[in-house]
Protein backbone atom coordinates (compact mmCIF):
# COMPACT_ATOMS: atom_id res chain seq x y z
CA UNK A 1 -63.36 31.75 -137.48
CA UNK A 2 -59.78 32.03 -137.13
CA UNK A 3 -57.69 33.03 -139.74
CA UNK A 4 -54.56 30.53 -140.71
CA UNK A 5 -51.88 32.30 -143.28
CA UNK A 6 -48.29 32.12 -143.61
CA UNK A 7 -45.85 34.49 -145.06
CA UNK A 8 -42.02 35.48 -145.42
CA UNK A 9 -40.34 37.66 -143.30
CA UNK A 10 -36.38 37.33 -143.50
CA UNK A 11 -35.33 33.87 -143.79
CA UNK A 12 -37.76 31.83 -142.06
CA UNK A 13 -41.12 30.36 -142.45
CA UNK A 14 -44.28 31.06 -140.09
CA UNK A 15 -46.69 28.28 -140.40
CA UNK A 16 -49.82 29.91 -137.49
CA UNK A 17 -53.22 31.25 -136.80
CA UNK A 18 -54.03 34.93 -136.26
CA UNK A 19 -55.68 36.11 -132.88
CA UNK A 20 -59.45 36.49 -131.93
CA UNK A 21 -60.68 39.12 -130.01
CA UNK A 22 -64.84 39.21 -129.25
CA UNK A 23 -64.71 36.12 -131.27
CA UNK A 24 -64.06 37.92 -134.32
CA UNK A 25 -61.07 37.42 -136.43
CA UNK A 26 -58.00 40.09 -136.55
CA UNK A 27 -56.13 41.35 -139.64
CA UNK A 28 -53.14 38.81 -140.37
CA UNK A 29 -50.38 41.19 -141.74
CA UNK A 30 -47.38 38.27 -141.97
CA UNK A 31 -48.72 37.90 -145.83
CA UNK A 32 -47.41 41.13 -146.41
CA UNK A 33 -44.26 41.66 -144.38
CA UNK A 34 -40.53 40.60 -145.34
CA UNK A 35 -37.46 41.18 -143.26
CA UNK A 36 -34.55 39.97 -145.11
CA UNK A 37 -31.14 40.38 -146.16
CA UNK A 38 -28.67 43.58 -144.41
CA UNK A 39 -31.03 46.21 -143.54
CA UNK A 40 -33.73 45.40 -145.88
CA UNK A 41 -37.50 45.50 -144.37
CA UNK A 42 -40.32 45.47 -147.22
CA UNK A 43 -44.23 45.41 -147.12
CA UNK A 44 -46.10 44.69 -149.94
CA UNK A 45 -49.25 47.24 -150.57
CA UNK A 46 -51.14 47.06 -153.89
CA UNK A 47 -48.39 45.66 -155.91
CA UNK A 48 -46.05 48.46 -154.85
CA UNK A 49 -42.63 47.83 -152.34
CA UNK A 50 -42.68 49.95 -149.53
CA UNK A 51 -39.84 49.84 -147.30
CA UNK A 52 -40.22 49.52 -143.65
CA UNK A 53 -39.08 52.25 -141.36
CA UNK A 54 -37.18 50.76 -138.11
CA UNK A 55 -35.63 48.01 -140.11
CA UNK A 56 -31.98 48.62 -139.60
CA UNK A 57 -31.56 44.84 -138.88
CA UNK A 58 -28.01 43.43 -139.78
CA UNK A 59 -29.73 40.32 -141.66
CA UNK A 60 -27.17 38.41 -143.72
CA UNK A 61 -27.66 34.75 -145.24
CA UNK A 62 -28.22 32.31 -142.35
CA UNK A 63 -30.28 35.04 -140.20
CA UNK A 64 -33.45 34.94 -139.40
CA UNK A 65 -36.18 37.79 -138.29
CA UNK A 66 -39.59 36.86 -136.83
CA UNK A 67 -42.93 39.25 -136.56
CA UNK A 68 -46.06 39.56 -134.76
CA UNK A 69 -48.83 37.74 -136.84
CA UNK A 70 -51.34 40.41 -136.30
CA UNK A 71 -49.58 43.73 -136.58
CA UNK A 72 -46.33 42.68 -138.31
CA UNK A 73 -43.98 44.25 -135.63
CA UNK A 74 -41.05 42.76 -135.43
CA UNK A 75 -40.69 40.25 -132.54
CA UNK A 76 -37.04 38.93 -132.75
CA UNK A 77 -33.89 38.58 -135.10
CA UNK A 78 -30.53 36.88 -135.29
CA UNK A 79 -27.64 34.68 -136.66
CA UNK A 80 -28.19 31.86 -134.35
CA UNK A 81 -25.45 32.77 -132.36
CA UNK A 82 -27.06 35.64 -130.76
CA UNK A 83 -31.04 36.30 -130.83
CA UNK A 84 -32.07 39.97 -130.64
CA UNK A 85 -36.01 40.83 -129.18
CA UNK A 86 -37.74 43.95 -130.74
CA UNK A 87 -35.60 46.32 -127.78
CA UNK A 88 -32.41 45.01 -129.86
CA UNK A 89 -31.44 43.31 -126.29
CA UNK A 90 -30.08 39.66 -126.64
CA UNK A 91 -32.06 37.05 -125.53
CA UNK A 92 -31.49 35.83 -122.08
CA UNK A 93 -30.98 32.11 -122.70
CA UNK A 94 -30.25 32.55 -126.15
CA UNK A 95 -29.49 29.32 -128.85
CA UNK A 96 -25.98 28.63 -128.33
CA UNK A 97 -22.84 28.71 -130.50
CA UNK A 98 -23.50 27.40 -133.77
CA UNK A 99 -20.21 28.23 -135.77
CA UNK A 100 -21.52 26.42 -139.06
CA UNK A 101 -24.86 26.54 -140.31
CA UNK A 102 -26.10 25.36 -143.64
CA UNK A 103 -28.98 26.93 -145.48
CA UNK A 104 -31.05 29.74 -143.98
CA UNK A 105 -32.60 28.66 -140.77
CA UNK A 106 -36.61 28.83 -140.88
CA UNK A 107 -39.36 28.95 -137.86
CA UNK A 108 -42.28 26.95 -137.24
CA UNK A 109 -45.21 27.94 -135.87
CA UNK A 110 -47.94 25.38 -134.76
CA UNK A 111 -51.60 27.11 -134.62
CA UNK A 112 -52.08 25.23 -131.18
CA UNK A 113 -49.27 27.13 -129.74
CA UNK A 114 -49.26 30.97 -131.42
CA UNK A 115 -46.72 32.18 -128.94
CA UNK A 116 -44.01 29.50 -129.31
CA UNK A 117 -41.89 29.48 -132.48
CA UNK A 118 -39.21 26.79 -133.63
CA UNK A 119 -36.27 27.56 -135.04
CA UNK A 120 -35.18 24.39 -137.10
CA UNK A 121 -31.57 24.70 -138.84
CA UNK A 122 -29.08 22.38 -140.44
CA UNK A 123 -25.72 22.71 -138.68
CA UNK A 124 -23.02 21.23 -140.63
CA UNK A 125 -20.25 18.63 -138.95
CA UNK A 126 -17.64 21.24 -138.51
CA UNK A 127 -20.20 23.15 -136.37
CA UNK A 128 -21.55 21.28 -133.30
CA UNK A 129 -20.52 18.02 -132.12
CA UNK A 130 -23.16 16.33 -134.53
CA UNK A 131 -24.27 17.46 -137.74
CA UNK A 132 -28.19 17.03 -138.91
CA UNK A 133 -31.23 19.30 -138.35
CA UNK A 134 -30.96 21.16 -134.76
CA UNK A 135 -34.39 23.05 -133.03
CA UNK A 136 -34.81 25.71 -130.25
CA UNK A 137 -37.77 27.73 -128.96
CA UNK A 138 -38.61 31.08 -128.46
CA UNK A 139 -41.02 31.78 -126.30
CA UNK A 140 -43.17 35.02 -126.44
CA UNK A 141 -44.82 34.92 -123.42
CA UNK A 142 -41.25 34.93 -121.57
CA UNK A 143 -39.49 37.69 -120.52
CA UNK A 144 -42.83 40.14 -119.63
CA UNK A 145 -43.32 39.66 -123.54
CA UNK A 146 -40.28 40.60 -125.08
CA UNK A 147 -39.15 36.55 -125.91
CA UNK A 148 -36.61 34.36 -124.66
CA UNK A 149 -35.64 30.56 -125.58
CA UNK A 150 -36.65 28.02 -123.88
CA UNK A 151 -34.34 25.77 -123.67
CA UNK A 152 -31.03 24.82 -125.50
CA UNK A 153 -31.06 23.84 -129.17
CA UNK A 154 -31.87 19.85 -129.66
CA UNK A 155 -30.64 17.63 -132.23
CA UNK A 156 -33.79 15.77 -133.86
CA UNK A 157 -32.46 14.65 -137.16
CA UNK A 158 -29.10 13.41 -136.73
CA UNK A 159 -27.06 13.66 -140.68
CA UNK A 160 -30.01 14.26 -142.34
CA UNK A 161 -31.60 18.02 -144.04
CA UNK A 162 -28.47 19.16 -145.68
CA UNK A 163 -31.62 20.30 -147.54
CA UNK A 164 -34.90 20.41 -146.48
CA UNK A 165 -38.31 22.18 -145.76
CA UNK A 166 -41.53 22.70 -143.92
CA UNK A 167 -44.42 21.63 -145.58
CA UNK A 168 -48.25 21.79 -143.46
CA UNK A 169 -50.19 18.47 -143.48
CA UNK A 170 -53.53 18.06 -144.28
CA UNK A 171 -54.42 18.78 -140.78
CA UNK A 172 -53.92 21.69 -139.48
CA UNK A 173 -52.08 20.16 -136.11
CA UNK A 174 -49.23 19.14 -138.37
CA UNK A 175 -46.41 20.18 -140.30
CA UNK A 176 -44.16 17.87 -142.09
CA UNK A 177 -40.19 18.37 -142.15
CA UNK A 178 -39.00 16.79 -145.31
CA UNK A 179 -35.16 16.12 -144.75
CA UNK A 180 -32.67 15.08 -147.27
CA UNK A 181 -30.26 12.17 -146.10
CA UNK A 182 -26.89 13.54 -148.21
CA UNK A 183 -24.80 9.94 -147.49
CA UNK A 184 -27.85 8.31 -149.17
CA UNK A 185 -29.94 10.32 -151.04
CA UNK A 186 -32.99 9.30 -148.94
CA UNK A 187 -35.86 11.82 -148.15
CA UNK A 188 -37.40 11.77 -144.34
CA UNK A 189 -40.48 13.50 -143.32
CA UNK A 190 -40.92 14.37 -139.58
CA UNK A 191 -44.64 15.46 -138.69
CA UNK A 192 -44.40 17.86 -136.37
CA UNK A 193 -46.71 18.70 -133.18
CA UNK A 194 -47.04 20.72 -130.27
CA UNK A 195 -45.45 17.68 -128.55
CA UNK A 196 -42.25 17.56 -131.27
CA UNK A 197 -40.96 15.87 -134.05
CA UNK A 198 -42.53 12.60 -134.53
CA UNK A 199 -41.27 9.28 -136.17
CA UNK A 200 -39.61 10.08 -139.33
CA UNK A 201 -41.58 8.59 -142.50
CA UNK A 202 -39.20 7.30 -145.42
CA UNK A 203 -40.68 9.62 -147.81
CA UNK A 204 -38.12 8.31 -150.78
CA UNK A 205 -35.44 5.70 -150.76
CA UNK A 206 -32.28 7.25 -152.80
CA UNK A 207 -30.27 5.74 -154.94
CA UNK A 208 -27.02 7.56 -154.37
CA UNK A 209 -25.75 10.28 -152.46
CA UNK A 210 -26.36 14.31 -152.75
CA UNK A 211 -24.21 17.20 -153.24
CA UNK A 212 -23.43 19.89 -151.04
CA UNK A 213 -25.71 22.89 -151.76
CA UNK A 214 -28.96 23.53 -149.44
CA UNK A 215 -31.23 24.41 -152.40
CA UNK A 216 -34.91 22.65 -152.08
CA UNK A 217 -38.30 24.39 -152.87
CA UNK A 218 -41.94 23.63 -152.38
CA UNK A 219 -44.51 25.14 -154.37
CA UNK A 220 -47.41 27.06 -152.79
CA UNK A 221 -50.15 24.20 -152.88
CA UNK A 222 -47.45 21.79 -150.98
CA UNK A 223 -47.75 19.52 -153.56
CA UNK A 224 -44.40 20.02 -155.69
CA UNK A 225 -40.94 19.55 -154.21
CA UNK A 226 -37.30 20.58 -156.33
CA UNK A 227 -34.44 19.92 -154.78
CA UNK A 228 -30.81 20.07 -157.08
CA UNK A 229 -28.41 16.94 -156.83
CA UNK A 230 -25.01 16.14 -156.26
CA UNK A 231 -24.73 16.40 -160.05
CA UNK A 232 -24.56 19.96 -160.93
CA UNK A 233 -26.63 20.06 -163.74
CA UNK A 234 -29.51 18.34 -162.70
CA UNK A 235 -32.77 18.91 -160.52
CA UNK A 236 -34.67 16.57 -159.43
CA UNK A 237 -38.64 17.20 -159.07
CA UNK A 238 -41.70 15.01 -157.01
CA UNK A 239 -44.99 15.08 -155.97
CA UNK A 240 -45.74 15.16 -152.18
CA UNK A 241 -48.59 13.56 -150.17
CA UNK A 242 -49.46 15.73 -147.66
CA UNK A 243 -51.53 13.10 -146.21
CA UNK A 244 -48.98 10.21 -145.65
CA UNK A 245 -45.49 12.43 -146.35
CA UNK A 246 -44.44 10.28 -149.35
CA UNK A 247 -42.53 11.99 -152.42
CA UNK A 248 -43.48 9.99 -155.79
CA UNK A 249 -43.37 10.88 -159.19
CA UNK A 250 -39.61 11.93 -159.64
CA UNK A 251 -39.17 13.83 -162.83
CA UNK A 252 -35.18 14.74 -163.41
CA UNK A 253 -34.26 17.88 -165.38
CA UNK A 254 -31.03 17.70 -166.67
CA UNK A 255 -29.74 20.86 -168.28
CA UNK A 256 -26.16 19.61 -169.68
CA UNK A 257 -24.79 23.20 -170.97
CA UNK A 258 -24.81 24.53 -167.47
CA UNK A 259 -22.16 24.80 -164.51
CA UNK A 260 -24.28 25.10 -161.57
CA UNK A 261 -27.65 26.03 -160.13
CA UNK A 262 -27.92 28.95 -157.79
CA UNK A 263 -31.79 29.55 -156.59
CA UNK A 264 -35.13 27.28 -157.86
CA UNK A 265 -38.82 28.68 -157.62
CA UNK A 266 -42.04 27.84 -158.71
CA UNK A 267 -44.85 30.12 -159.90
CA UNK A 268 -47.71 30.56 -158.09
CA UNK A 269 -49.54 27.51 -159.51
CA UNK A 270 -46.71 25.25 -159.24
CA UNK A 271 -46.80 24.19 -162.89
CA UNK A 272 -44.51 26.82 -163.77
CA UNK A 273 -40.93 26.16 -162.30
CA UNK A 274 -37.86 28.84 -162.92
CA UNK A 275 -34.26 27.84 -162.45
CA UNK A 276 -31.46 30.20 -161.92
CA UNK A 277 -27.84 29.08 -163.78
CA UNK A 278 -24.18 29.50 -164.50
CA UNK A 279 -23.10 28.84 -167.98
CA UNK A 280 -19.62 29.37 -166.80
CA UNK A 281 -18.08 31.04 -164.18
CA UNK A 282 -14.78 32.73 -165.52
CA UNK A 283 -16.38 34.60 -166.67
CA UNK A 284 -19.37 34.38 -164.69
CA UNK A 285 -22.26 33.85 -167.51
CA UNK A 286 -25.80 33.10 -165.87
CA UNK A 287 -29.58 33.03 -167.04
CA UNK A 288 -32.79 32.32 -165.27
CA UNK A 289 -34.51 29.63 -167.67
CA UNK A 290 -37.98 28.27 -167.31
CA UNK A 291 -39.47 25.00 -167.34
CA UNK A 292 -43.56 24.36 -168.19
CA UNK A 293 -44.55 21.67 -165.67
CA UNK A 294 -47.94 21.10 -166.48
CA UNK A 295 -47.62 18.20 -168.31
CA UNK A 296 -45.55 15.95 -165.47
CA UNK A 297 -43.50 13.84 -167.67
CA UNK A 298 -39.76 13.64 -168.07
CA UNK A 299 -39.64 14.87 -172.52
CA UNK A 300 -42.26 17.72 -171.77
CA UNK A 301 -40.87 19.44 -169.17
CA UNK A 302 -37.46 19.17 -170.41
CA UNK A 303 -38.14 20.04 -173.72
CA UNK A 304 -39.94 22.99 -172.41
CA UNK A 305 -36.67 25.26 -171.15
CA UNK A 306 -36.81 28.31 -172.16
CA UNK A 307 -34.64 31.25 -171.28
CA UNK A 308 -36.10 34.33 -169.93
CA UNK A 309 -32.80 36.17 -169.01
CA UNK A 310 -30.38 38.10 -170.64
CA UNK A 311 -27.14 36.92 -169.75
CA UNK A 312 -25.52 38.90 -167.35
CA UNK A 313 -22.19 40.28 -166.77
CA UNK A 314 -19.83 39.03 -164.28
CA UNK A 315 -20.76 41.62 -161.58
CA UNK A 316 -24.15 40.59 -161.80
CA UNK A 317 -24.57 36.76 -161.38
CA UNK A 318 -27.84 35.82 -161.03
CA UNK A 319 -29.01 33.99 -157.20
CA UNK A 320 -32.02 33.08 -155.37
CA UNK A 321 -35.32 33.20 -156.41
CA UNK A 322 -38.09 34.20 -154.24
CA UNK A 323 -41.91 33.84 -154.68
CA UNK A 324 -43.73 37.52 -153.05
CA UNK A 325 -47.15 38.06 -151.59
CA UNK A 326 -47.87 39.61 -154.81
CA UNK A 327 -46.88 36.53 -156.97
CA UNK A 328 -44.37 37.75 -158.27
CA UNK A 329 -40.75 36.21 -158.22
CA UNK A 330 -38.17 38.59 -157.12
CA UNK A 331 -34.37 37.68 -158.06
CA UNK A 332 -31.10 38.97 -156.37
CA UNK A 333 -28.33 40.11 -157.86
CA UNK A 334 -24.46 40.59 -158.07
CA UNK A 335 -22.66 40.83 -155.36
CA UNK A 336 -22.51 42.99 -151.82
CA UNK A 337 -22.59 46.10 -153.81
CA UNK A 338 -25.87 45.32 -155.80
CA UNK A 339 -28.53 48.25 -155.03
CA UNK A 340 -31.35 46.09 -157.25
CA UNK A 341 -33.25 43.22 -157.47
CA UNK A 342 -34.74 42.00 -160.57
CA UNK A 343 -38.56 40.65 -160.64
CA UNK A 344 -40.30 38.35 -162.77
CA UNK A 345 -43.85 40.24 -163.19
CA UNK A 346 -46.21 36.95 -164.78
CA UNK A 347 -44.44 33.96 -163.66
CA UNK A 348 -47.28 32.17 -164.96
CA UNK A 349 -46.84 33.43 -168.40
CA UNK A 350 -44.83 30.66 -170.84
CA UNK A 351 -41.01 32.54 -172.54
CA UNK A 352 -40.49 35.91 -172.48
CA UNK A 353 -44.13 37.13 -171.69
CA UNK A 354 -43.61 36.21 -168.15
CA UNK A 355 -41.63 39.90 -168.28
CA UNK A 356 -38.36 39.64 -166.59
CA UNK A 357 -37.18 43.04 -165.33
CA UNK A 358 -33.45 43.27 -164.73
CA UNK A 359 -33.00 46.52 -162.39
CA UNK A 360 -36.81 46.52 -161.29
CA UNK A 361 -36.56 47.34 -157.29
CA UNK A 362 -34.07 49.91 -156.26
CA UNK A 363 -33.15 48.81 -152.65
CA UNK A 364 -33.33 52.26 -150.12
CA UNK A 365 -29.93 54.09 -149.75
CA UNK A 366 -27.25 52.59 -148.47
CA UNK A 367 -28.79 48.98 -148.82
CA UNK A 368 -27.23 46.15 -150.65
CA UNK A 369 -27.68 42.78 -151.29
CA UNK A 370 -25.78 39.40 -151.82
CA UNK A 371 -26.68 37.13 -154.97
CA UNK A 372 -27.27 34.69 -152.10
CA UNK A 373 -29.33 36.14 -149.76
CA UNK A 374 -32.43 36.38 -150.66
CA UNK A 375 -33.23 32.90 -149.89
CA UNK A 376 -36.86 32.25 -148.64
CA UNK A 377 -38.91 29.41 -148.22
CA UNK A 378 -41.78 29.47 -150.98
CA UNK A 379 -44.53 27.68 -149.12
CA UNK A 380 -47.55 30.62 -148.50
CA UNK A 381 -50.13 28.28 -146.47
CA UNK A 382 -53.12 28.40 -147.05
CA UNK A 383 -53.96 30.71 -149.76
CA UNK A 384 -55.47 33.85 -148.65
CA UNK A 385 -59.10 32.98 -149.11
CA UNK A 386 -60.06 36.64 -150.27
CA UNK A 387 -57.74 35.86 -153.24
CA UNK A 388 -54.53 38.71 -151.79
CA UNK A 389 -51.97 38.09 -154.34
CA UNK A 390 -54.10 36.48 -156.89
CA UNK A 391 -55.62 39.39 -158.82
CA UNK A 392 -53.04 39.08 -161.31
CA UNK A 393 -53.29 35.92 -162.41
CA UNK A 394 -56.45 36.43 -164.19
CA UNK A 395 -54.19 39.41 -166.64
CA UNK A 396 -51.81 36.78 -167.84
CA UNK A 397 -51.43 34.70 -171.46
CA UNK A 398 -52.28 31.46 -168.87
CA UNK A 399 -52.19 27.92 -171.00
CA UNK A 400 -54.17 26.37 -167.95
CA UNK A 401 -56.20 26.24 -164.95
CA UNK A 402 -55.36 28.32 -162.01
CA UNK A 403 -57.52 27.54 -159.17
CA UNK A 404 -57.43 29.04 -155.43
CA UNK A 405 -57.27 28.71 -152.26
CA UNK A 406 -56.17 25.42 -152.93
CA UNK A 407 -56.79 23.53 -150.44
CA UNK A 408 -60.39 24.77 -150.18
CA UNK A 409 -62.94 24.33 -147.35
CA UNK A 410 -65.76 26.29 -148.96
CA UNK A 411 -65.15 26.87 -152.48
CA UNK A 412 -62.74 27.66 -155.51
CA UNK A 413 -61.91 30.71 -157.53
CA UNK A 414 -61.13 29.69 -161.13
CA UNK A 415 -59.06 31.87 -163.49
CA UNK A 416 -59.29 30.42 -167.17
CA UNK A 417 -56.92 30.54 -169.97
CA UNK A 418 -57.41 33.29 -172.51
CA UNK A 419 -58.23 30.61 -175.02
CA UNK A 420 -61.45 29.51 -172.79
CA UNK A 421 -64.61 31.05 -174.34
CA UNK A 422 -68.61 30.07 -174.92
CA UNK A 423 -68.43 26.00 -175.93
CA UNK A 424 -66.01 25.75 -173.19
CA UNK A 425 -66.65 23.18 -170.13
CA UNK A 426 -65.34 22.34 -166.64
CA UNK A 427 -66.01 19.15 -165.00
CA UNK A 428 -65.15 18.46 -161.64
CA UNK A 429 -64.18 14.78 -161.43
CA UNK A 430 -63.26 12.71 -157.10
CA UNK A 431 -60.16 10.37 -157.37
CA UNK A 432 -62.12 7.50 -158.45
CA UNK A 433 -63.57 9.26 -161.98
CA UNK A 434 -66.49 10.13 -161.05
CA UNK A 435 -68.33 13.19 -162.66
CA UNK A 436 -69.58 15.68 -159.62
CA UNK A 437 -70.23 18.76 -161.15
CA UNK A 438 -70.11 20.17 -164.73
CA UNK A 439 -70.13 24.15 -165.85
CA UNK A 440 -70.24 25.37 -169.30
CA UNK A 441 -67.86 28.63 -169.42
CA UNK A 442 -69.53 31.95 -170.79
CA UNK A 443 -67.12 34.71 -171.21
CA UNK A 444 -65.81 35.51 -167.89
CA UNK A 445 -62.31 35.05 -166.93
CA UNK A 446 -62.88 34.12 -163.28
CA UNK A 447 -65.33 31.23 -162.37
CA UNK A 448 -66.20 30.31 -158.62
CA UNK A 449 -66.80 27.08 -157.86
CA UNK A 450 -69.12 26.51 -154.65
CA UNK A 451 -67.86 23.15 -152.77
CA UNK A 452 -71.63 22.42 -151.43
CA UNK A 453 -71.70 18.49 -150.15
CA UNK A 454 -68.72 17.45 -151.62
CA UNK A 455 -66.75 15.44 -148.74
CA UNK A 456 -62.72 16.24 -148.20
CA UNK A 457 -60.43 14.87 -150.42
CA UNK A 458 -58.70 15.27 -153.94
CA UNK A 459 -60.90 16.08 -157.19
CA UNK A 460 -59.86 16.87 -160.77
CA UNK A 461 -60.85 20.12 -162.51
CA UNK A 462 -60.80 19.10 -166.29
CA UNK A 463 -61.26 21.91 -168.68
CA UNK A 464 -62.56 21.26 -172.62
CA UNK A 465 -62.48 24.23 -174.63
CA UNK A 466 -64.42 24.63 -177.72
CA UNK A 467 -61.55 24.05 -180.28
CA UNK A 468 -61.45 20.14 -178.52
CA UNK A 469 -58.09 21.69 -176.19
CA UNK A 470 -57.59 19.92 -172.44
CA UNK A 471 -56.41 21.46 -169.63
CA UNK A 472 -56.21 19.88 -165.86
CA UNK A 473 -55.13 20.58 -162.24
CA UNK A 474 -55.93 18.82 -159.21
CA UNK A 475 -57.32 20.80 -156.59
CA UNK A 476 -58.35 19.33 -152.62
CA UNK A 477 -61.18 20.18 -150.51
CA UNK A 478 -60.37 20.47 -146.57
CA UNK A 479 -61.78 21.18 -143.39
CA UNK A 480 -62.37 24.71 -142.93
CA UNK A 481 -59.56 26.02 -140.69
């Protein structure tokens, strides 16, 4: 069986299955491997950061880097201007000149096509004659293996994806693009083949036109979207259908003491959600607050915020947030001449216990950062099914389910909440309330649930605990990929 995984590496997504050989499957390394920022190369091995040798890549914000699936060597890197293969020669046919990009540009892989990656990216309308989401390919097998482009970069989404993101389907032929319209406030979703963009879906009618910052997150299940709005101090959350590419269930988080919102990510779960801020900005006063989603209504979640951050000094705003392999959420910091990166070590931990470490990650000599560069996409697809990055989560003060891989094709790993105990019950409910399977919890943490003959679909995993407590999260079973 062929293993499907995605991971970050610089700023772009890989959405792709890993190679057979003798019809067994090969080690996927892109969990592991990031490429981001100037000169930074990381790999994550048992929760430590190891730095890559060979990395001296000049990645800024809106670069991208790209690496083999199977042994994590880097393929190619670039500004969009000029692509660079793993010789550090340019690209023959390269993508063109793009003088104004917006957002970090991301690649799309397809599992039909392992070889061929897409480079979508917004170009904004003092760039190229028309502004909206642009897309060129890089082909692998080109150039006696070294990569080239295929053809020029296309306009498919004419004014729309000031922000926007990948997020895989249900099927594993499929990706959606969701695309903001900013004269609107519309969302589009574009699935996405091996033969192209499809019809766009309205996936939300707006109600009034964004703002201009890029900022839009999915959580790792594909399920939660946050995107910020034209107002400054609010965010605006929904629930996505992977199925039909329909956002519902907007929740708005207004947070009226603040001046702006610099980076948005979501704990591994996706019921956790932390927010990067400016309280001002002469001076520069910022805070990373969090936001407890698991109950999805507008005076929970709001009422929730908690700060989690000491306020920083002006040399060291606070910027994007970015969910690792290791689920943790790594933060940058201050300006071009910040050597550190902060981490948050238990996003799924409620206040202060999630452990916010200011000066956690020394970057290697020489290496800096931006506040603004470390701006990945969030979405790892699917969930490693031996559970890499997941050990954690059974070592934290959880208040709720945590289940994994989620989508599932065979079965579930539960981690409980510390308050779970002997009494304690799960039932596993389909979308119509029916009961399919009940388990009474002994004193593990960790509970596996087999998926046996239950067909494909979405189920509830409802949680009782002895003291008359409820906890819920909806999990779906899928084909196996």
């Amino acid at each position: 069986m062929t293993v499907h995984r995605a991971t970050w590496m610089g700023v772009f997504l890989l959405i792709a299955a890993g190679r057979t050989a003798n019809g067994q499957s090969m080690v996927d390394h892109r969990w592991d491997h990031w490429y981001w920022g100037e000169n930074n190369g990381w790999h994550f091995v048992n929760d430590t950061v190891v730095t890559l040798p060979g990395s001296p890549l000049p990645l800024t914000f809106k670069s991208v880097a790209m690496s083999d699936p199977s042994s994590g060597d880097l393929l190619f890197y670039g500004d969009l201007v000029t692509l660079w293969n793993a010789d550090h020669q340019p690209l023959a046919n390269n993508v063109g000149s793009f003088s104004s990009i917006g957002g970090s540009p991301q690649v799309v892989t397809l599992s039909a096509e392992p070889d061929k990656h897409i480079l979508i990216f917004f170009a904004e309308s003092n760039g190229p004659p028309s502004a909206g989401l642009w897309s060129a390919t890089v082909d692998m097998d080109l150039a006696n293996g070294l990569g080239d482009v295929i053809a020029p970069a296309a306009l498919f989404a004419p004014e729309r994806g000031l922000k926007w993101t990948p997020i895989p389907a249900i099927t594993t032929d499929t990706t959606w693009i969701l695309a903001n319209e900013p004269a609107t406030g519309s969302y589009y979703a574009y699935p996405w083949t091996v033969n192209g963009p499809g019809q766009a879906v309205l996936s939300l009618q707006g109600a009034e036109p964004t703002g201009n910052s890029h900022l839009m997150k999915v959580d790792r299940s594909g399920s939660r979207v946050a995107a910020n709005t034209q107002y400054d101090q609010r965010l605006d959350l929904f629930r996505f259908d992977r199925t039909s590419g329909l956002l519902t269930d907007t929740l708005t988080v207004w947070m009226a003491d603040i001046v702006g919102i610099t980076g948005i990510e979501f704990a591994p779960s996706g019921t956790v959600l932390y927010v990067a801020v400016n309280y001002s900005i002469t001076p520069r006063i910022t805070d990373v607050l969090q936001f407890d989603l698991s109950l999805w209504n507008h005076a929970a979640v709001n009422t929730s915020r908690r700060s989690v951050a000491d306020s920083l000094p002006e040399e060291q705003p606070v910027g994007k947030l970015q969910l690792g392999p290791d689920d943790r959420i790594y933060v940058a910091r201050g300006h071009m001449d910040s050597t550190h990166l902060a981490v948050i070590m238990a996003p799924e931990a409620l206040g202060t216990a999630c452990d916010y470490r200011p000066n956690a990650i020394p970057l290697s000599g020489g290496r800096t950062i931006a506040f603004d560069v470390l701006n990945l996409p969030t979405l790892h697809w699917p969930i490693p099914s031996n559970g890499v990055g997941q050990v954690e989560t059974g070592n934290t003060d959880r208040s709720h389910l945590v289940a994994w891989p989620n989508p599932a094709a065979d079965g579930l790993n539960i981690a409980l909440p510390r308050s779970s105990g002997p009494g304690s019950t799960i039932h596993l409910f389909d979308v119509v309330g029916s009961l399919k399977r009940s388990f009474e919890i002994g004193n593990d943490q960790t509970l596996f649930i087999p998926r046996g003959d239950l067909c494909d679909g979405f189920y509830t995993l409802h949680l009782l605990l002895a003291e008359g407590q409820h906890s819920a999260t909806t999990i779906v079973f899928g084909p196996s990929p």
